[in-house]
C-alpha atoms as a PDB file:
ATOM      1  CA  UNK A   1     -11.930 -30.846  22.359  1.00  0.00           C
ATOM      2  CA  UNK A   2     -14.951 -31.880  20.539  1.00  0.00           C
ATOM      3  CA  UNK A   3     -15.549 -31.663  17.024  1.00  0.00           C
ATOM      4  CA  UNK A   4     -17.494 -27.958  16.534  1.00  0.00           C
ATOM      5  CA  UNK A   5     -21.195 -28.673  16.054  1.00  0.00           C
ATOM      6  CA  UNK A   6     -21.015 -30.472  19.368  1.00  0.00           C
ATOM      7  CA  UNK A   7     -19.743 -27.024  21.038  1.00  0.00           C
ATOM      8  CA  UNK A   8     -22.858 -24.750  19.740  1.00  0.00           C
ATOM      9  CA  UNK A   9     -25.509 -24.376  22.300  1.00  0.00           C
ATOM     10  CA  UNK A  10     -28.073 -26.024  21.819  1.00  0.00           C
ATOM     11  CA  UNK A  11     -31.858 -24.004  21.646  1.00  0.00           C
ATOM     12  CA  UNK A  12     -34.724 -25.146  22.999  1.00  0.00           C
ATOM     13  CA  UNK A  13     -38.406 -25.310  21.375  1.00  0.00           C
ATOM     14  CA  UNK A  14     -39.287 -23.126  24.379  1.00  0.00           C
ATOM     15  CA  UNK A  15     -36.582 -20.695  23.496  1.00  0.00           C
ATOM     16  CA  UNK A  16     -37.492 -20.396  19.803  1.00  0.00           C
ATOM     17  CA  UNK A  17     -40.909 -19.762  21.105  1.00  0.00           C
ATOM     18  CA  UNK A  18     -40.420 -16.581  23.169  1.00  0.00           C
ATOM     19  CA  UNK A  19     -38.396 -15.646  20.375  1.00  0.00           C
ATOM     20  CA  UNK A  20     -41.611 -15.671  18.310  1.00  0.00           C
ATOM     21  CA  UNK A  21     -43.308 -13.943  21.235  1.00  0.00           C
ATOM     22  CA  UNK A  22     -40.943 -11.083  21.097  1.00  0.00           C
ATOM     23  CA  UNK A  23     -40.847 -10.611  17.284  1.00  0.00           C
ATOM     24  CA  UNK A  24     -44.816 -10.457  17.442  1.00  0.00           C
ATOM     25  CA  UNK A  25     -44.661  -8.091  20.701  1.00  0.00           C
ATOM     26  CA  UNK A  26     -42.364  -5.606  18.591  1.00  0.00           C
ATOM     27  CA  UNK A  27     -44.371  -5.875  15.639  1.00  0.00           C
ATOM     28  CA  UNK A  28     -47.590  -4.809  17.403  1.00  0.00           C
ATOM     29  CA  UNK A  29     -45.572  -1.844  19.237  1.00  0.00           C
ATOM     30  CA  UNK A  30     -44.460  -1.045  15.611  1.00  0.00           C
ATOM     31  CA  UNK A  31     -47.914  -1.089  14.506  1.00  0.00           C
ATOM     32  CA  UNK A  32     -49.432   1.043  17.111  1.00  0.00           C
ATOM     33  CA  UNK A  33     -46.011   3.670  17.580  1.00  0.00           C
ATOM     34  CA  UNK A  34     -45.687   3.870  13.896  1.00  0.00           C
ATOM     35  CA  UNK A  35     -49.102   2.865  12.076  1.00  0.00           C
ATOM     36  CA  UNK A  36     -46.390   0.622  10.313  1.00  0.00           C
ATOM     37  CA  UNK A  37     -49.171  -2.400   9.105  1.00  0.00           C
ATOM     38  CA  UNK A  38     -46.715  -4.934   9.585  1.00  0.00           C
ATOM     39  CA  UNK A  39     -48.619  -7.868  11.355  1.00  0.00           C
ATOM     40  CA  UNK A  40     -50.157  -9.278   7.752  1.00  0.00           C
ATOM     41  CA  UNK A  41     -48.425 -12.817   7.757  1.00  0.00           C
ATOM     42  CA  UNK A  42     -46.546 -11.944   4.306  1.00  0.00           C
ATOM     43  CA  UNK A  43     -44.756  -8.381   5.792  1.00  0.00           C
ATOM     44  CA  UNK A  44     -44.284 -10.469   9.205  1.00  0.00           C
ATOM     45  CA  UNK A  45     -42.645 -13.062   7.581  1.00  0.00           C
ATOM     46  CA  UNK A  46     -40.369 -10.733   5.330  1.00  0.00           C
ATOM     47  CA  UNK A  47     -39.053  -9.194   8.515  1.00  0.00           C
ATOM     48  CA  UNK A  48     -38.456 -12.225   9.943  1.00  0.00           C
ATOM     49  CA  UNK A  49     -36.430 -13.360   7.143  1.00  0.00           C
ATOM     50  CA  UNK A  50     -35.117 -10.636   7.093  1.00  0.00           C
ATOM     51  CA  UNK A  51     -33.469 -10.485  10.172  1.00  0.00           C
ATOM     52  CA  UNK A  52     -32.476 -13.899  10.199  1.00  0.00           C
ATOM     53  CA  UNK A  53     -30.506 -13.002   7.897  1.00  0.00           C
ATOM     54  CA  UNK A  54     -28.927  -9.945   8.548  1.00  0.00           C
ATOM     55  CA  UNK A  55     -28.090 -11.979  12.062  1.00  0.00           C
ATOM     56  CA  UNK A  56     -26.437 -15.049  10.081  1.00  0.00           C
ATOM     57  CA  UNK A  57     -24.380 -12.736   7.985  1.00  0.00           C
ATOM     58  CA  UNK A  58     -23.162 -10.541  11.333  1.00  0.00           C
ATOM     59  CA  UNK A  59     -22.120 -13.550  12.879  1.00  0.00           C
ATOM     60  CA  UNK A  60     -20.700 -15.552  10.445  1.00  0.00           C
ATOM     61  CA  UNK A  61     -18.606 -12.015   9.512  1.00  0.00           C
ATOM     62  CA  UNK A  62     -17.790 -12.367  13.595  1.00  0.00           C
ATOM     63  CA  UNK A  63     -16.907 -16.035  13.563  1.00  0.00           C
ATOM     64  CA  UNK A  64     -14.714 -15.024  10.779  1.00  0.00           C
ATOM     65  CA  UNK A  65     -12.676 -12.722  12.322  1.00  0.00           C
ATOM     66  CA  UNK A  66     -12.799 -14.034  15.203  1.00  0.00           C
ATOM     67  CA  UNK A  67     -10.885 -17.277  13.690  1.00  0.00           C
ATOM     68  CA  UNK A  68      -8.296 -15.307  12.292  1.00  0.00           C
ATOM     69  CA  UNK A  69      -7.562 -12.767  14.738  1.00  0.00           C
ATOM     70  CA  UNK A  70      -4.552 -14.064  17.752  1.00  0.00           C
ATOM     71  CA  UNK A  71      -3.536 -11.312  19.377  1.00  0.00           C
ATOM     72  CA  UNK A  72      -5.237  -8.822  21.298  1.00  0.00           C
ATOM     73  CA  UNK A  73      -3.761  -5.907  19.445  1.00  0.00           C
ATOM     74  CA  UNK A  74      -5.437  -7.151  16.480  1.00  0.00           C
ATOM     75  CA  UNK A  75      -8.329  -7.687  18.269  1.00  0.00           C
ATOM     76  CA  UNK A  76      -8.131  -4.147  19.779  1.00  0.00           C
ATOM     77  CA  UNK A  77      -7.400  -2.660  15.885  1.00  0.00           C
ATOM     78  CA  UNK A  78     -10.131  -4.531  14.471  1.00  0.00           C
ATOM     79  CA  UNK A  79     -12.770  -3.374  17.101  1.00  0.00           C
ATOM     80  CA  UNK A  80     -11.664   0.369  16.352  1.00  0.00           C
ATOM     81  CA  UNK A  81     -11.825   0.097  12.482  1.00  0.00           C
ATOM     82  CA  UNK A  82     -15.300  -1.048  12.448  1.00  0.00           C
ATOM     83  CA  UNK A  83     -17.138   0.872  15.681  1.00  0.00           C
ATOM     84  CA  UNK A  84     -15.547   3.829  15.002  1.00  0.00           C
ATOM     85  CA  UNK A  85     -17.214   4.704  11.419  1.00  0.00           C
ATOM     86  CA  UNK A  86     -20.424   3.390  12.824  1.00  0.00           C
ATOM     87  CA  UNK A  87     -19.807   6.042  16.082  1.00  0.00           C
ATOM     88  CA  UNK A  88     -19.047   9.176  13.626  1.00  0.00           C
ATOM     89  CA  UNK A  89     -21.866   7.986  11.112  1.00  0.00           C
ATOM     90  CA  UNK A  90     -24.220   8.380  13.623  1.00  0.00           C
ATOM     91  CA  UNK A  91     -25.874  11.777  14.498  1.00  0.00           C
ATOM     92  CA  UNK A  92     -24.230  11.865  18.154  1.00  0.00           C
ATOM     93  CA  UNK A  93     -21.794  14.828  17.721  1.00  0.00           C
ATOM     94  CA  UNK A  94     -23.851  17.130  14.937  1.00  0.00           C
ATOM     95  CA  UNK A  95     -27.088  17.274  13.164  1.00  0.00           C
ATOM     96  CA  UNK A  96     -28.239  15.781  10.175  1.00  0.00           C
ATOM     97  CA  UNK A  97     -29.370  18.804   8.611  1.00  0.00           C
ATOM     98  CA  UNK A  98     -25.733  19.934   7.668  1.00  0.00           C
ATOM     99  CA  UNK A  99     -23.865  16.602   7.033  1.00  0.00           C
ATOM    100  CA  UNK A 100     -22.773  15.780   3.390  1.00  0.00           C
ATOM    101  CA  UNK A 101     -25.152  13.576   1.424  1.00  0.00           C
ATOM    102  CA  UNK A 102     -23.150  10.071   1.829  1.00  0.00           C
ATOM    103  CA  UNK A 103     -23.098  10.887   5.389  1.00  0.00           C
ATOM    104  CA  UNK A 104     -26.656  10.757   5.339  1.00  0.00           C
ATOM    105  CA  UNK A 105     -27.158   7.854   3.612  1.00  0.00           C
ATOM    106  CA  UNK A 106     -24.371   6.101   5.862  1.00  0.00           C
ATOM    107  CA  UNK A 107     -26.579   6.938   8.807  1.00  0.00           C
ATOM    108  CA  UNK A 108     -29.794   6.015   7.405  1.00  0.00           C
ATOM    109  CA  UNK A 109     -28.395   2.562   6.989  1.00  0.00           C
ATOM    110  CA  UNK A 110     -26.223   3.025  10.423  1.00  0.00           C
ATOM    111  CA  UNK A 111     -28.630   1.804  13.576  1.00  0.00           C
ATOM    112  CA  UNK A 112     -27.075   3.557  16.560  1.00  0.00           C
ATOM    113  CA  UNK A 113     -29.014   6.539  14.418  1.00  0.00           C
ATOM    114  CA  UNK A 114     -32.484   5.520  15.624  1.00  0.00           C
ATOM    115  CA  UNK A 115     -31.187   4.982  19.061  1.00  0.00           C
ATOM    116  CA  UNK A 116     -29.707   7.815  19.425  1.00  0.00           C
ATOM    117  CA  UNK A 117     -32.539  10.170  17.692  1.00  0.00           C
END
C-alpha cells in the first residue's frame, strides 16, 4: 500500500474553482433571501474561513475515529451516540417554544434545525 499522502485524491484547479463558484452563488442567495450583506470581500472571506475550518475539524474528528474504530458494532455504537443527540436536538418531534433553555441553545448551534424549520 502506498504511503498515505499518495492515497488522498488529488483536486483539481478546476475543482477548487466551482467550489468558489458555489460559495459566491450561496452568498448572493443569502444576500437576496436574507438581506444578509455578506458579499463585502472581508465578511466573504470570514465565512470562507470559516467553513474551512469547521470542515477540517469534522473530518479530522472522522479520520479519527475512523482509525480507531474495527468492528462494526463499534462503528454501529459510535454512529448512534453522536446522530442521535443531533436528531432529538433538533425541532423534528416538538416545538421550540416549550423546550428547556439548553435545548434551545443546542439547536441553535444544531444544523438539521434550519433544515428542518
Amino acid at each position: 500500500m502506498p504511503p498515505w499522502p499518495a492515497r488522498i485524491p488529488r483536486r483539481s484547479p478546476r475543482s477548487a474553482l466551482g467550489d468558489l463558484v458555489q460559495v459566491l452563488t450561496l452568498a448572493g442567495v443569502a444576500s437576496v433571501l436574507f438581506g444578509a450583506d455578506v458579499m463585502q470581500a472581508d465578511k466573504l472571506f470570514q465565512l470562507i474561513a470559516l467553513g474551512v475550518v469547521i470542515v477540517v475539524d469534522w473530518v479530522g474528528f472522522g479520520a479519527a475515529a475512523g482509525a480507531r474504530i474495527q468492528s462494526y458494532s463499534k462503528r454501529d455504537l459510535v454512529i448512534t451516540l453522536t446522530s442521535l443527540p443531533v436528531v432529538l436536538a433538533a425541532p423534528l418531534f416538538y416545538p421550540l417554544d416549550s423546550a428547556p433553555r439548553y435545548i434551545k441553545w443546542l439547536s441553535a448551534a444544531n444544523p438539521l434545525t434550519y433544515q428542518v424549520a
